[in-house]
C-alpha atoms as a PDB file:
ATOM      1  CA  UNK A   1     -20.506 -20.436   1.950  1.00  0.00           C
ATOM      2  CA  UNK A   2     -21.352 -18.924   5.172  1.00  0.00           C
ATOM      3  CA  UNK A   3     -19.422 -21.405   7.102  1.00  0.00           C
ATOM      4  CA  UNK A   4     -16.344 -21.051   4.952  1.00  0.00           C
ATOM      5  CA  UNK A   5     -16.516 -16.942   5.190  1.00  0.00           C
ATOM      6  CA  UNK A   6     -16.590 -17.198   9.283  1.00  0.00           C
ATOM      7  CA  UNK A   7     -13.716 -19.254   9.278  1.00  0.00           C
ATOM      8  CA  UNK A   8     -11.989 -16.761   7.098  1.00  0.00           C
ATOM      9  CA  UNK A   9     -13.131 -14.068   9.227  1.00  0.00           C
ATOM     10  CA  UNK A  10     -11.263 -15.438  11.933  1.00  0.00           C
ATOM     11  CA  UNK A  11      -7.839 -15.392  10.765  1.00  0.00           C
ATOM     12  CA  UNK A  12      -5.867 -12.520  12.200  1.00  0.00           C
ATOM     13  CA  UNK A  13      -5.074 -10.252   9.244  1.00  0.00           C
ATOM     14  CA  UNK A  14      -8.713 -10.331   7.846  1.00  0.00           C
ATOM     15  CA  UNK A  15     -10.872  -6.780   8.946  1.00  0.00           C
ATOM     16  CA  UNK A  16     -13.944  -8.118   7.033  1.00  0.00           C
ATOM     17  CA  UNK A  17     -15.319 -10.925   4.740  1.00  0.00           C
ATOM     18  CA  UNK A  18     -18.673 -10.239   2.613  1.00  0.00           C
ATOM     19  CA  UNK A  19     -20.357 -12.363   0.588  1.00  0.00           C
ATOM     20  CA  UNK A  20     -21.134 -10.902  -2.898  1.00  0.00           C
ATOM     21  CA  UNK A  21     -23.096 -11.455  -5.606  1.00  0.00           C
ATOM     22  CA  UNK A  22     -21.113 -11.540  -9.577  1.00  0.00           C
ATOM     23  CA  UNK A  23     -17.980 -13.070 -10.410  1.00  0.00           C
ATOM     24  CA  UNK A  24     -17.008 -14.021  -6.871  1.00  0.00           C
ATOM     25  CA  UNK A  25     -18.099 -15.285  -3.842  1.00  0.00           C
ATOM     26  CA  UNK A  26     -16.161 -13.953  -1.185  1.00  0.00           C
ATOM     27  CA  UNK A  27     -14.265 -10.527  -0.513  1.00  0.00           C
ATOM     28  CA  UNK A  28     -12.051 -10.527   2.088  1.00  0.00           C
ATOM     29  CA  UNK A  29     -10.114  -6.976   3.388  1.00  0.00           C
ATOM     30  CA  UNK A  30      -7.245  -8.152   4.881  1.00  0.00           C
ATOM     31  CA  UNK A  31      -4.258  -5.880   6.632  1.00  0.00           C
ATOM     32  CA  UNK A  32      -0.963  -6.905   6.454  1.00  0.00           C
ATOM     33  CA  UNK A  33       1.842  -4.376   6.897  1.00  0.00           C
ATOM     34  CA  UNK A  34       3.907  -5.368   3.701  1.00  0.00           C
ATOM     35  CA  UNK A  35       3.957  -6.871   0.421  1.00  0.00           C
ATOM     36  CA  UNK A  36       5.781  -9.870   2.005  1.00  0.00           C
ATOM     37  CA  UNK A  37       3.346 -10.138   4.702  1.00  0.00           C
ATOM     38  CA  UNK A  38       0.477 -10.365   1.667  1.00  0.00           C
ATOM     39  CA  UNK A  39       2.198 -13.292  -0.098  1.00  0.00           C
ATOM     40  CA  UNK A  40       2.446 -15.004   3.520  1.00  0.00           C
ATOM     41  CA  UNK A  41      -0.944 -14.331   3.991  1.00  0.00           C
ATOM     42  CA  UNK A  42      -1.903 -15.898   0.692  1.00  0.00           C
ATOM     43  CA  UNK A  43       0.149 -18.642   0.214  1.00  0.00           C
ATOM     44  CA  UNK A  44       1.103 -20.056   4.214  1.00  0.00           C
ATOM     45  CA  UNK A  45      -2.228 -18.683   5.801  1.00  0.00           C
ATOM     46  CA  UNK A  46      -5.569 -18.246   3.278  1.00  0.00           C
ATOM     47  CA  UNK A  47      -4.358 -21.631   1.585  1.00  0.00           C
ATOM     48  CA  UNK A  48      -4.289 -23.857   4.172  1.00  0.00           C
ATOM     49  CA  UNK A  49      -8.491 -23.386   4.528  1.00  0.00           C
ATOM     50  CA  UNK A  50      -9.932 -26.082   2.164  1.00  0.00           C
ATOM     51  CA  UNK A  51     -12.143 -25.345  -0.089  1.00  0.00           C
ATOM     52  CA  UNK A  52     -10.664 -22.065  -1.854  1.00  0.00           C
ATOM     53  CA  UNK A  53     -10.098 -22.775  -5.402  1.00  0.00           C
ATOM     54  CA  UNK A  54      -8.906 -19.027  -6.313  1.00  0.00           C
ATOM     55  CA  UNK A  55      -8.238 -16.039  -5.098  1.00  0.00           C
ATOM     56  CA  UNK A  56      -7.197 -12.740  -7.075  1.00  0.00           C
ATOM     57  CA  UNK A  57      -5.835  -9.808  -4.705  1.00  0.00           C
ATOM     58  CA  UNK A  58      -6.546  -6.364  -5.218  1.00  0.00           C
ATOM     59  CA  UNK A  59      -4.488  -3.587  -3.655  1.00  0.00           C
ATOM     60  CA  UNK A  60      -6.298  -0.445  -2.117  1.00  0.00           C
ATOM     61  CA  UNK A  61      -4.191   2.525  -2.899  1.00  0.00           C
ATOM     62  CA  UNK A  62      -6.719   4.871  -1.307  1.00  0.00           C
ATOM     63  CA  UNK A  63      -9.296   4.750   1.153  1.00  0.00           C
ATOM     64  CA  UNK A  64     -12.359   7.309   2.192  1.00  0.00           C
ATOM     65  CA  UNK A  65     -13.654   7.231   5.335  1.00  0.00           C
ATOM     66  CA  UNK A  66     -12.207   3.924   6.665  1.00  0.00           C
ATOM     67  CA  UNK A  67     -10.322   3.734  10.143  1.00  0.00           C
ATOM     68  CA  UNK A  68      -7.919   0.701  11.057  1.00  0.00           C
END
């Protein structure tokens, strides 16, 4: 799991990969400057690492004291 969530950490659009405890393993705060640019990101970039069997994408509408 750590292995996987460095090499997910690399990729360009990601700002930060945790690994949780719960439902899922992995969050992943990407930045991408569209909608379009989110379904690239998930379906020509994130897909391509093997290994990820799902993902489910939640949009922040709002942020507190976060800084890109």
């Amino acid at each position: 799991l750590d292995l996987k969530a460095k090499e997910i950490a690399e990729l360009e659009q990601v700002l930060e990969v945790s690994i949780v405890s719960g439902q899922y393993d992995l969050f992943a705060e990407v930045l991408v400057d569209s909608n379009k640019g989110l379904v690239t990101f998930l379906t020509e970039i994130l897909s391509k690492i093997e290994g990820i069997s799902a993902t489910q994408t939640f949009i922040m509408l709002k942020s507190y004291n976060k800084y890109v």
